[in-house]
Protein backbone atom coordinates (compact mmCIF):
# COMPACT_ATOMS: atom_id res chain seq x y z
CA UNK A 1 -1.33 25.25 -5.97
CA UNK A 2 -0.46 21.68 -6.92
CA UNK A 3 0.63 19.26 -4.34
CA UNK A 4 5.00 19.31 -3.48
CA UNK A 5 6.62 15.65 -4.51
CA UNK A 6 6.55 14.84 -0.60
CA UNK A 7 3.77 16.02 0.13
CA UNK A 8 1.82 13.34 2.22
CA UNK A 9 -0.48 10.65 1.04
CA UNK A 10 -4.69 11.26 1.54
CA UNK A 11 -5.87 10.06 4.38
CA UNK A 12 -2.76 8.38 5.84
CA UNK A 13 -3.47 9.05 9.07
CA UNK A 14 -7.02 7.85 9.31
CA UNK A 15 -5.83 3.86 9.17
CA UNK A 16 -3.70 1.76 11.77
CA UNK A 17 -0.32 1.21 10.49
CA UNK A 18 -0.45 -2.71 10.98
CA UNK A 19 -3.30 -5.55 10.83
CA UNK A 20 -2.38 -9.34 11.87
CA UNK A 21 -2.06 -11.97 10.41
CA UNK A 22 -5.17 -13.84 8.11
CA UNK A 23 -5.63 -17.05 10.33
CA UNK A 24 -4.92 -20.30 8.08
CA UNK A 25 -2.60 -17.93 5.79
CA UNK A 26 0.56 -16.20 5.85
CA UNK A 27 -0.77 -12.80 4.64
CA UNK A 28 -0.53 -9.72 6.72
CA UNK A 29 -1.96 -6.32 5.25
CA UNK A 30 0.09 -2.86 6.51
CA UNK A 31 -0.48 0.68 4.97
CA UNK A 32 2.70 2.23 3.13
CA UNK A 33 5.69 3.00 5.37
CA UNK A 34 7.42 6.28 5.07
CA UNK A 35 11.15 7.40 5.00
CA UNK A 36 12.34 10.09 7.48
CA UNK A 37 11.75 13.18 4.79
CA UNK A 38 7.93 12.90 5.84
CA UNK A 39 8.82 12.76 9.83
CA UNK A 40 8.41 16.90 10.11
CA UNK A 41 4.31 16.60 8.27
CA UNK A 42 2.98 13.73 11.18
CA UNK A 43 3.08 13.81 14.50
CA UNK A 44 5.34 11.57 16.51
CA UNK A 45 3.19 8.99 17.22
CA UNK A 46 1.50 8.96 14.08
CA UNK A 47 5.23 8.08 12.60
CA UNK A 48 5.40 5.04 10.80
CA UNK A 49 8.69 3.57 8.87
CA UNK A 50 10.08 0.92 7.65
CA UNK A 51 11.99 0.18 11.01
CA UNK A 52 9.14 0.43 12.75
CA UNK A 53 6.86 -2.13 10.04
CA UNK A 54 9.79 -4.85 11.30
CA UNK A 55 9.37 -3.97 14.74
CA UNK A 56 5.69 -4.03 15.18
CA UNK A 57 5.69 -8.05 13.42
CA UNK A 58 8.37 -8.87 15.93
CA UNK A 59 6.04 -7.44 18.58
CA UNK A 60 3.53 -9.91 17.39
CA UNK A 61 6.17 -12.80 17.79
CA UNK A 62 6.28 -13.54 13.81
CA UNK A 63 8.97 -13.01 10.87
CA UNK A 64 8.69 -10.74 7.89
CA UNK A 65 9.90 -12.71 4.90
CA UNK A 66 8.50 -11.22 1.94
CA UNK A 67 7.35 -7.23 1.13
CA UNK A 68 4.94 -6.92 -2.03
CA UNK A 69 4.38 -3.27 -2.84
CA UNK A 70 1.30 -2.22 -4.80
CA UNK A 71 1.87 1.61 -4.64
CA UNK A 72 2.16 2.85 -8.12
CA UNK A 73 5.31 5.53 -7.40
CA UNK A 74 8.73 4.73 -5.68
CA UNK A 75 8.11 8.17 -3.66
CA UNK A 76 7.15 7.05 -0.52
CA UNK A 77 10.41 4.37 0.89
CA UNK A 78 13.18 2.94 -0.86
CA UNK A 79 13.79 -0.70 -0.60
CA UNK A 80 17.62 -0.29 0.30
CA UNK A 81 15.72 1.21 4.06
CA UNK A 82 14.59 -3.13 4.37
CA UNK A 83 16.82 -6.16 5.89
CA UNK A 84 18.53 -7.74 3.57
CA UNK A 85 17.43 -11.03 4.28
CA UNK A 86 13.98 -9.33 3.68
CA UNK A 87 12.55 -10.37 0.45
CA UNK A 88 10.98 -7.16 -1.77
CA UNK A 89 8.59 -7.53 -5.35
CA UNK A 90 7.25 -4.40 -6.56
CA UNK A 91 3.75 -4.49 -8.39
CA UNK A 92 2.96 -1.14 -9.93
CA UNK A 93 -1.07 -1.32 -9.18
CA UNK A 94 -2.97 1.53 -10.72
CA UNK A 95 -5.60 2.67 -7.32
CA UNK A 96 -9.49 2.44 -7.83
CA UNK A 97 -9.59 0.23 -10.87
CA UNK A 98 -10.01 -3.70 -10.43
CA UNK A 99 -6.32 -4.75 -11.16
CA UNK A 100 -6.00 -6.18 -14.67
CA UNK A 101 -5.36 -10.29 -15.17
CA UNK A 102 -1.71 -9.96 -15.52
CA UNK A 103 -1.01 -8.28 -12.18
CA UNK A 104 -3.15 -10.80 -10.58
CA UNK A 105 -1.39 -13.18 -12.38
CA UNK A 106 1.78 -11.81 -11.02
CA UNK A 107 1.15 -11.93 -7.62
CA UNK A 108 0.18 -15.37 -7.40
CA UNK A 109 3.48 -16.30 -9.17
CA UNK A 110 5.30 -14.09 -6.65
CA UNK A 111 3.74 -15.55 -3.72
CA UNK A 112 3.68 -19.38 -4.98
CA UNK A 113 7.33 -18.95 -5.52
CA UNK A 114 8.30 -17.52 -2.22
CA UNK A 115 6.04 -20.19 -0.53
CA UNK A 116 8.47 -23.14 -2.68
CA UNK A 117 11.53 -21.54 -1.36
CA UNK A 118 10.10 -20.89 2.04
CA UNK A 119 8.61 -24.16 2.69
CA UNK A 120 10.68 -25.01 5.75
CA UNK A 121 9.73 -21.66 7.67
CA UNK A 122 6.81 -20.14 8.87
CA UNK A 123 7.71 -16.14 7.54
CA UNK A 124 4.95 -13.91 6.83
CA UNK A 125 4.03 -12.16 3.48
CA UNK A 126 3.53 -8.59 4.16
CA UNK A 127 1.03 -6.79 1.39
CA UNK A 128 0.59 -3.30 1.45
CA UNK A 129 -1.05 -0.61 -1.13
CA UNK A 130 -1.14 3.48 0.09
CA UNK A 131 -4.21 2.55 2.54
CA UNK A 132 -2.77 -1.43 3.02
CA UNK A 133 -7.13 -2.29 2.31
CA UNK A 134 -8.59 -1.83 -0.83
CA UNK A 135 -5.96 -2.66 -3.97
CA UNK A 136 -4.28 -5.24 -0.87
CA UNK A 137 -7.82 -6.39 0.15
CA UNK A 138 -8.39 -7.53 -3.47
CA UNK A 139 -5.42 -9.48 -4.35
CA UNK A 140 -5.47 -10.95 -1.37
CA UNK A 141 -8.79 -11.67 -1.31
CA UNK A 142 -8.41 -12.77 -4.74
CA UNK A 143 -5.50 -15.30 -4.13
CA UNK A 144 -7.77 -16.51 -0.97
CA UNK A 145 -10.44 -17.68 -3.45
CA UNK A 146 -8.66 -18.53 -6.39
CA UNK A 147 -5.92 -20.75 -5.43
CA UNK A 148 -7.21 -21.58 -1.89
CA UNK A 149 -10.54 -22.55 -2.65
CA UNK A 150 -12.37 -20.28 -0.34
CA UNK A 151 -15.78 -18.95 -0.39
CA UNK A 152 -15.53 -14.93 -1.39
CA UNK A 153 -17.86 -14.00 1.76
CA UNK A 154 -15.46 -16.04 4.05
CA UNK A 155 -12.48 -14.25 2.45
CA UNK A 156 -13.30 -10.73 2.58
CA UNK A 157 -14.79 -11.34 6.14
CA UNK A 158 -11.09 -12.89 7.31
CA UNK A 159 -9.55 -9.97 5.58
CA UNK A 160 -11.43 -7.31 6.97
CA UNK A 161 -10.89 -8.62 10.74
CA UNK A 162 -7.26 -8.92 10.84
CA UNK A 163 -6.66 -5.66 8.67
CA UNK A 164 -9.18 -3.63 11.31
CA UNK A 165 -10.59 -2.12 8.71
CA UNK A 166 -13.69 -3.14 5.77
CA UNK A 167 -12.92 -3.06 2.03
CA UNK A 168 -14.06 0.28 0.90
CA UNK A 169 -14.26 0.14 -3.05
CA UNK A 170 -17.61 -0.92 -4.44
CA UNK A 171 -15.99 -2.37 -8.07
CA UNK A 172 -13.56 -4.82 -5.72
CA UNK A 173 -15.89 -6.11 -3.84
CA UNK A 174 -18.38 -6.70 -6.78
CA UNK A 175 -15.56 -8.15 -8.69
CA UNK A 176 -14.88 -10.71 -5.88
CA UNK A 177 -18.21 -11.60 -4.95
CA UNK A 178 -19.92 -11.92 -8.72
CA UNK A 179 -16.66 -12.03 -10.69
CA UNK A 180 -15.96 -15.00 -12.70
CA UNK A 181 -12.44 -16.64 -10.80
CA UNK A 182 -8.96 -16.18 -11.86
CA UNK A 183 -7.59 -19.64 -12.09
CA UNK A 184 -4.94 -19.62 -15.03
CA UNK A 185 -5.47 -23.86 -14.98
CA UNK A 186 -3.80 -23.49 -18.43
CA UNK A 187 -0.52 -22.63 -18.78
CA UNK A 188 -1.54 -21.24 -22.38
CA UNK A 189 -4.98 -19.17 -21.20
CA UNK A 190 -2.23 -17.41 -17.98
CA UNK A 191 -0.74 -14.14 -19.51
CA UNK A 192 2.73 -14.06 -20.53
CA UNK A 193 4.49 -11.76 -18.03
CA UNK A 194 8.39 -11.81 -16.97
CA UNK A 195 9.29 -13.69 -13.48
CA UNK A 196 9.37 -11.31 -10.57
CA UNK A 197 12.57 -8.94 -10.44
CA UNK A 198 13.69 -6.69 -8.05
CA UNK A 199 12.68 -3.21 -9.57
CA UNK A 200 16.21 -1.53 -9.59
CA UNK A 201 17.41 -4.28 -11.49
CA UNK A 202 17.71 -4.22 -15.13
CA UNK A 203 16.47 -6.83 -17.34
CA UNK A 204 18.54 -9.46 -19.03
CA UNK A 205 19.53 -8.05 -22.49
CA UNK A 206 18.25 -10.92 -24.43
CA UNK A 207 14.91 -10.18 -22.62
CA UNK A 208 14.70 -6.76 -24.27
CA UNK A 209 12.48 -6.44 -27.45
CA UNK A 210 14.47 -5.10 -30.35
CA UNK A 211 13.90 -1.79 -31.83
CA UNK A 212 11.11 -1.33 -34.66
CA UNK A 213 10.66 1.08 -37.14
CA UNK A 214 9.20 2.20 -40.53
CA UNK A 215 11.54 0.57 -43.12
CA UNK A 216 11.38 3.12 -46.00
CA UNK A 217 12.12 0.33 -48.89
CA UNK A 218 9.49 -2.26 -48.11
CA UNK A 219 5.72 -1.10 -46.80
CA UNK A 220 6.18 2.59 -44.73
CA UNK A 221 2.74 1.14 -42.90
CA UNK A 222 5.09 -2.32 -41.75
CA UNK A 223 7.25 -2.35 -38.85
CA UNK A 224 9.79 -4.44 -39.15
CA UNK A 225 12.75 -5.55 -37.02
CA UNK A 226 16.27 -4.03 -38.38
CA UNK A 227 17.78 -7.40 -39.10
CA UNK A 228 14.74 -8.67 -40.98
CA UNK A 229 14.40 -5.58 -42.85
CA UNK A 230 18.12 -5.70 -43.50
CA UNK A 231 18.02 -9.22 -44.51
CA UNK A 232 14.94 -8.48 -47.19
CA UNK A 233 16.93 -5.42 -48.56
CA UNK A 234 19.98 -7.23 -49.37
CA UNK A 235 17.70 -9.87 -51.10
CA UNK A 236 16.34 -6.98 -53.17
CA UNK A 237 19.43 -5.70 -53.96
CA UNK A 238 21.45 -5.59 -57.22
CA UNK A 239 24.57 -4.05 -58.60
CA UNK A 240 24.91 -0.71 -60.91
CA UNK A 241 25.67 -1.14 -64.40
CA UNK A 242 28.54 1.22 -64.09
CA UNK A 243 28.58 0.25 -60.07
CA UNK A 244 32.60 0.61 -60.41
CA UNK A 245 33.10 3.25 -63.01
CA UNK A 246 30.62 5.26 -62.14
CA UNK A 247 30.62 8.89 -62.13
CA UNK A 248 28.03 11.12 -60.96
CA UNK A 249 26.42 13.50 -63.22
CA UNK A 250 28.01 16.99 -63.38
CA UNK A 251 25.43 19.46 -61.24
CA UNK A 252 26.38 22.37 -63.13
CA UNK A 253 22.98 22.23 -65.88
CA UNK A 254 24.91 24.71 -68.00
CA UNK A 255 28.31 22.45 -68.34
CA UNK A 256 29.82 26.22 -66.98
CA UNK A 257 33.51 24.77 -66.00
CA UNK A 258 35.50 27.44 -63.63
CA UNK A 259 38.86 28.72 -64.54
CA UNK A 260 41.85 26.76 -64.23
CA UNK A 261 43.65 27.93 -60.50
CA UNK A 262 46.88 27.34 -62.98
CA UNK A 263 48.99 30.53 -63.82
CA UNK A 264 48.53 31.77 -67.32
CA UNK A 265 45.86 28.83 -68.08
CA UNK A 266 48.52 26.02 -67.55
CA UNK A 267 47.28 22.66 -68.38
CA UNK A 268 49.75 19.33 -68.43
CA UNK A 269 50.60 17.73 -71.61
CA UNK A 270 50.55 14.27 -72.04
CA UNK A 271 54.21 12.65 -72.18
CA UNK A 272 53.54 10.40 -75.35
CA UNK A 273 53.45 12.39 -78.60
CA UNK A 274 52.85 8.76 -80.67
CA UNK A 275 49.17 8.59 -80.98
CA UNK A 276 49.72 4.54 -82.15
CA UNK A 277 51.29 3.17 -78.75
CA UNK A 278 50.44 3.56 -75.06
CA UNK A 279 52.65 5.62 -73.18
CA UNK A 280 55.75 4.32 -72.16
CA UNK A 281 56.96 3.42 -68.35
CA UNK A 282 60.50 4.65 -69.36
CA UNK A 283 59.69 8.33 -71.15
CA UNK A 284 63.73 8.85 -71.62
CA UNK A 285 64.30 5.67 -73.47
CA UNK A 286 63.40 5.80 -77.35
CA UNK A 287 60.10 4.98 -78.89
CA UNK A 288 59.84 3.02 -81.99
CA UNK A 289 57.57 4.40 -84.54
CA UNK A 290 56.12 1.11 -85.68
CA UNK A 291 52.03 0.42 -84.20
CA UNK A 292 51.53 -1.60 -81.23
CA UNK A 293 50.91 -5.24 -82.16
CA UNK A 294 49.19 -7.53 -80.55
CA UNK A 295 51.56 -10.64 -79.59
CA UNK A 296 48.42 -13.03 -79.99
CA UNK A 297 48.31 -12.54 -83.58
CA UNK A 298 51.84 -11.69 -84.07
CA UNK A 299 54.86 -14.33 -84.20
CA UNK A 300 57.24 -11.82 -83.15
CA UNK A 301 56.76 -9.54 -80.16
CA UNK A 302 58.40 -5.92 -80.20
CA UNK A 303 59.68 -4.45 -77.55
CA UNK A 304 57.98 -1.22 -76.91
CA UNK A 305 61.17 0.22 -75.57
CA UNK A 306 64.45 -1.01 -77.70
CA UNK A 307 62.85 -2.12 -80.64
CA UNK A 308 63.86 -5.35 -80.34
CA UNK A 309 62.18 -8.85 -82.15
CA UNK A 310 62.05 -11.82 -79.96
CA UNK A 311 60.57 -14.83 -81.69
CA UNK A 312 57.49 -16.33 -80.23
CA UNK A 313 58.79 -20.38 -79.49
């Protein structure tokens, strides 16, 4: 039977809740906190929330200023349950895989940036994962070497002390103690990521990458934005010969034309029974029997109507 969306997270129980915080730093690693719906699966004392996160750093006389969640769901608390003057940045960190360049990247940029706005205080950064050791342990680890310059033995050693418990994952700790560093010197060589939102925030809309698809006219194997490929069709385009009077072949192959819905076979005459001039806007006045002239080539023009010459001055 697969596991119920509440069910609780593997081996939850077996760490402390809390570590302290890395001397020198302002790091503190905690395991995930849970919202009340898990209360009736743990045990009283094993209960650990978001109230009780804030409480137990107050009990160790410091200030929370910053949350960075590495959990990969949104199951476990909401951030709404958190201060508001506490600070949350979610990092969705795929578990027993070395994180990838660009969340490393991110979490330097997240941290760097509260440290700018927080340089007047002394608030703590509180990292956490499921477990709050091995994906935390990393990229903490991994901003203690990389930006602070310390030795990878030193780092994981500090780490392990304050969390209370060792770095579990083989791949992290090879990555940190043989892996080349993470530096990002160059703006250029740093992947291109978005700053750090709040994650039940939407996105500016100029921020959003356009729609592509398969533009039928052009190559079917090209994508192509919609107002490029619009732009190159309308280049492309040209007018029918008969774009104004045209008339769409009949779809009956057999010319078969249906009976007229007219009684008896009715079909309207035309009013003008003179073959030699164009039908007259005034059908009760008189026609004159003489052809239609043109007045370009004719000094006199006749009145279609009264038969009349007026002489061309």
């Amino acid at each position: 039977m697969g596991k119920t969306k509440n069910h609780l997270p593997d081996r939850w129980t077996d760490y402390t809740p809390l570590g302290k915080r890395i001397p020198g730093t302002r790091f503190i690693a905690f395991k995930v906190p849970l919202k009340k719906i898990f209360n009736s699966k743990i045990e009283s004392w094993q209960r650990f929330s978001s109230a009780d996160l804030i409480r137990d750093v107050q009990a160790q006389k410091e200030e929370l200023g910053l949350i960075i969640d590495l959990t990969c769901t949104t199951r476990y608390y909401s951030p709404e349950e958190l201060p508001e003057s506490l600070h949350y940045a979610k990092i969705f960190t795929v578990g027993h895989e070395v994180p990838s360049d660009e969340t490393i990247f991110q979490f330097k940029c997240i941290i760097n940036r509260f440290l700018k706005e927080n340089s007047n205080n002394d608030k703590l950064i509180g990292v956490h994962c499921t477990h709050g050791l091995n994906r935390t342990g990393y990229l903490v680890c991994r901003y203690l070497i990389d930006v602070l310059g310390m030795v990878p033995s030193d780092a994981i050693e500090k780490f392990n002390q304050s969390r209370g418990h060792c770095i579990e994952r083989k791949n992290y700790l090879d990555d940190l103690m043989c892996g080349e560093m993470r530096r990002f010197g160059n703006p250029m060589d740093a992947p291109r990521i978005p700053e750090p939102r709040p994650i039940y925030s939407h996105p500016p809309r100029h921020n959003m990458p356009r729609p592509m698809y398969n533009d039928p006219a052009m190559d079917y194997n090209c994508h192509m934005y919609p107002r490029e490929a619009d732009w190159q069709q309308f280049q492309q385009w040209k007018p029918h010969p008969y774009h104004y009077g045209y008339q769409p072949p009949s779809r009956n192959p057999n010319g078969y034309q249906p009976p007229s819905r007219k009684p008896n076979g009715f079909q309207p005459s035309s009013r003008n029974t003179n073959n030699n001039q164009p039908p007259s806007r005034y059908p009760d006045t008189p026609q004159d029997s003489t052809p239609w002239q043109s007045a370009s080539n004719d000094p006199y023009i006749r009145h279609s109507a009264t038969g009349t010459n007026y002489q061309k001055n």
